[in-house]
Protein backbone atom coordinates (compact mmCIF):
# COMPACT_ATOMS: atom_id res chain seq x y z
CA UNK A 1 262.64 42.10 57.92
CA UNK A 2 265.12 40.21 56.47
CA UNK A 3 265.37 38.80 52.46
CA UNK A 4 262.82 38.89 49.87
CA UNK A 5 260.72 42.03 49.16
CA UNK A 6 259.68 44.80 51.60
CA UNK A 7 256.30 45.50 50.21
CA UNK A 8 255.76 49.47 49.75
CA UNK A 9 258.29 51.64 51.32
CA UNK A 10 258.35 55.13 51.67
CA UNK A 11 261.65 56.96 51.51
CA UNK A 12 261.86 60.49 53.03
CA UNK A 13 264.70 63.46 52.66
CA UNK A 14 264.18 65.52 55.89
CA UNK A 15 264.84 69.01 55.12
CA UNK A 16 264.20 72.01 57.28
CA UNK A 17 261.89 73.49 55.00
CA UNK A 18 260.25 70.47 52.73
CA UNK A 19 260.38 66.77 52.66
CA UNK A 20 260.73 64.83 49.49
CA UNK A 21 259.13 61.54 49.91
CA UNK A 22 259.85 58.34 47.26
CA UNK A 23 258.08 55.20 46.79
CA UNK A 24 259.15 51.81 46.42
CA UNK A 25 258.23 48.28 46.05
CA UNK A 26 260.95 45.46 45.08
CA UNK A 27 263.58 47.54 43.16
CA UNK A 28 261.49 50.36 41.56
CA UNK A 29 262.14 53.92 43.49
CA UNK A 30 259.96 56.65 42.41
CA UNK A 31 259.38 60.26 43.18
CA UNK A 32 255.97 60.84 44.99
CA UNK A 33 255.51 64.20 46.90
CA UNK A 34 257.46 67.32 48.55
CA UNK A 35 255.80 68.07 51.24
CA UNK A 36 256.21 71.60 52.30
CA UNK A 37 256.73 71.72 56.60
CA UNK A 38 254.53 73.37 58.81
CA UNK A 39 255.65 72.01 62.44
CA UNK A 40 256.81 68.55 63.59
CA UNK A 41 253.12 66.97 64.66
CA UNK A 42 251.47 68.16 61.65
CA UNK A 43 254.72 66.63 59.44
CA UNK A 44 254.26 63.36 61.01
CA UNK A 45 250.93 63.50 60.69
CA UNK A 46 251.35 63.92 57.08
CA UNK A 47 253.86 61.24 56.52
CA UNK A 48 252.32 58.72 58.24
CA UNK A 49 248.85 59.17 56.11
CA UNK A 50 250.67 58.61 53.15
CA UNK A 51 252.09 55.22 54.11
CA UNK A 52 249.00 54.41 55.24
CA UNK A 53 247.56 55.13 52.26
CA UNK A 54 250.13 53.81 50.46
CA UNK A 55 250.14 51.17 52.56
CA UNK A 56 254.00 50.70 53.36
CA UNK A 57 254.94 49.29 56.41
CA UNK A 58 258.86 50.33 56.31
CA UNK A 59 259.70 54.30 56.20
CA UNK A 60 263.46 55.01 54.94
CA UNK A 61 264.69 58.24 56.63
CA UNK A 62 267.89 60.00 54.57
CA UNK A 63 270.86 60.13 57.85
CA UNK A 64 272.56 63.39 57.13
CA UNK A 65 276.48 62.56 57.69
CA UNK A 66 279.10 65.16 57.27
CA UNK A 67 282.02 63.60 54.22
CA UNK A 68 283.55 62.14 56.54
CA UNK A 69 280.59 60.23 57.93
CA UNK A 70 280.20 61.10 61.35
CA UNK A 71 277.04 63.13 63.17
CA UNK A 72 276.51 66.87 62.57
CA UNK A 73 273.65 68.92 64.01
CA UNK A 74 271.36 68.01 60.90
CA UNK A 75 271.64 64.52 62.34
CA UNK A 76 270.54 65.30 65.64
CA UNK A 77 267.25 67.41 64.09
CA UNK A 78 266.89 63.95 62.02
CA UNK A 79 267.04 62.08 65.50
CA UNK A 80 264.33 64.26 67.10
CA UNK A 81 261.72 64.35 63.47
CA UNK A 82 262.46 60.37 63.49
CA UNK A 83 261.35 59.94 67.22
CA UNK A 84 258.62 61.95 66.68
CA UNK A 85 257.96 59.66 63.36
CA UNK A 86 258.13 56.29 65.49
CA UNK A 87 255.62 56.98 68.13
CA UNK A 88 252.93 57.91 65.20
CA UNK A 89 254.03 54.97 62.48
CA UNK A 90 253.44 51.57 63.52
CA UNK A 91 255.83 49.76 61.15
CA UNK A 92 259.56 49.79 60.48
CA UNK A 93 261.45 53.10 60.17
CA UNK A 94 265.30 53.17 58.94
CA UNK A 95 267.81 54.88 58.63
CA UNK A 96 270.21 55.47 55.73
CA UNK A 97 273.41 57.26 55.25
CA UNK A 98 272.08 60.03 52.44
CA UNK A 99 275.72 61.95 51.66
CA UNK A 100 275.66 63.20 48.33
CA UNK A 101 272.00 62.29 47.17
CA UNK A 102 270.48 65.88 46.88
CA UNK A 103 274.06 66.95 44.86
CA UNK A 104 273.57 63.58 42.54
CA UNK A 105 269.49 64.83 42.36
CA UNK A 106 271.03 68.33 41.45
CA UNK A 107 273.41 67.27 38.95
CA UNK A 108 271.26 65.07 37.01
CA UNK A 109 268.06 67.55 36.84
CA UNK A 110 271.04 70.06 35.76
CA UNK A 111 272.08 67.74 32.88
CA UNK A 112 268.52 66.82 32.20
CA UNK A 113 268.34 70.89 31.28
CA UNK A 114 265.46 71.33 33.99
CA UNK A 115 264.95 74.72 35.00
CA UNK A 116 265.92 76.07 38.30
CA UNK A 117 262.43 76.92 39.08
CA UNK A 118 261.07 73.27 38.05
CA UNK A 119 264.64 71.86 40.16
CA UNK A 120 263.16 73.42 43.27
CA UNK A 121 259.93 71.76 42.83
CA UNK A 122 261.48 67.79 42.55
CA UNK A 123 265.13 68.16 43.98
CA UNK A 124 263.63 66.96 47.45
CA UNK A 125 261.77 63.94 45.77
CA UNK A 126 264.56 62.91 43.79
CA UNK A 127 267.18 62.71 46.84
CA UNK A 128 263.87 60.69 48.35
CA UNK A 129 264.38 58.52 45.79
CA UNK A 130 268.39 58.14 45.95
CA UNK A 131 268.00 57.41 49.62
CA UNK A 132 265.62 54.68 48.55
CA UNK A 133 267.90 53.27 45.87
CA UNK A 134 271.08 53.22 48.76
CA UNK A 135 268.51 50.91 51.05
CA UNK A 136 267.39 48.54 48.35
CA UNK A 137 271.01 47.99 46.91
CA UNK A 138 271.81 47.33 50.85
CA UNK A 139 269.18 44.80 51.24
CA UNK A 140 269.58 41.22 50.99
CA UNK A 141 268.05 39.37 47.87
């Protein structure tokens, strides 16, 4: 899909323990869910009944690059969650470079004077949403 607006989108920040998932539509990115992982099928299962629900067609998956922007092992786990993802979803899935977005997500709840216990329970949703923010501001108007 190329110009113009995406309709709903669903960002996600793959974790091994939770996924933070964002919403979109045109240039708003908001937090949604963290959804706490079981095992792969029942993940997928999960994400792709919120888009459906939410009805986005275009999932944004967070591409975990070392600082110097090549593949580490978290990529490869992101390859093998995203194939997974494609066989269930039967719209668009992306990927975007996500350095730095759970730090930025950190820093700002810090500032904000959120408690560490409260941090725990959005940090994944807000580096959803930073990952969503990267992909819009890459998208042509």
């Amino acid at each position: 899909m190329t110009g113009g607006s995406a309709g709903t989108v669903l960002a996600l920040d793959v974790g091994s323990h939770r996924i933070g998932v964002a919403i979109g539509e045109g240039t708003f990115a908001l937090p949604l869910v963290t959804h706490t992982r079981t095992n792969v099928r029942d993940d997928v299962d999960a994400i792709v009944a919120l888009a459906r629900e939410r009805g986005a067609r275009i999932i944004v998956v967070g591409d975990p690059l070392t600082l110097a922007g090549e593949r580490a092992l978290a990529s490869e786990q992101i390859d093998a969650f995203v194939a997974h993802l494609t066989r269930a979803f039967d719209g668009t899935i992306e990927r975007v470079d996500e350095r730095l977005t759970t730090a930025a997500a950190q820093k700002t709840l810090i500032e904000a004077d959120v408690s560490r216990a409260k941090r725990r329970k959005v940090i994944d949703q807000l580096a959803a949403v930073g990952i969503l923010e990267t992909w819009q501001a890459r998208r042509p108007r």
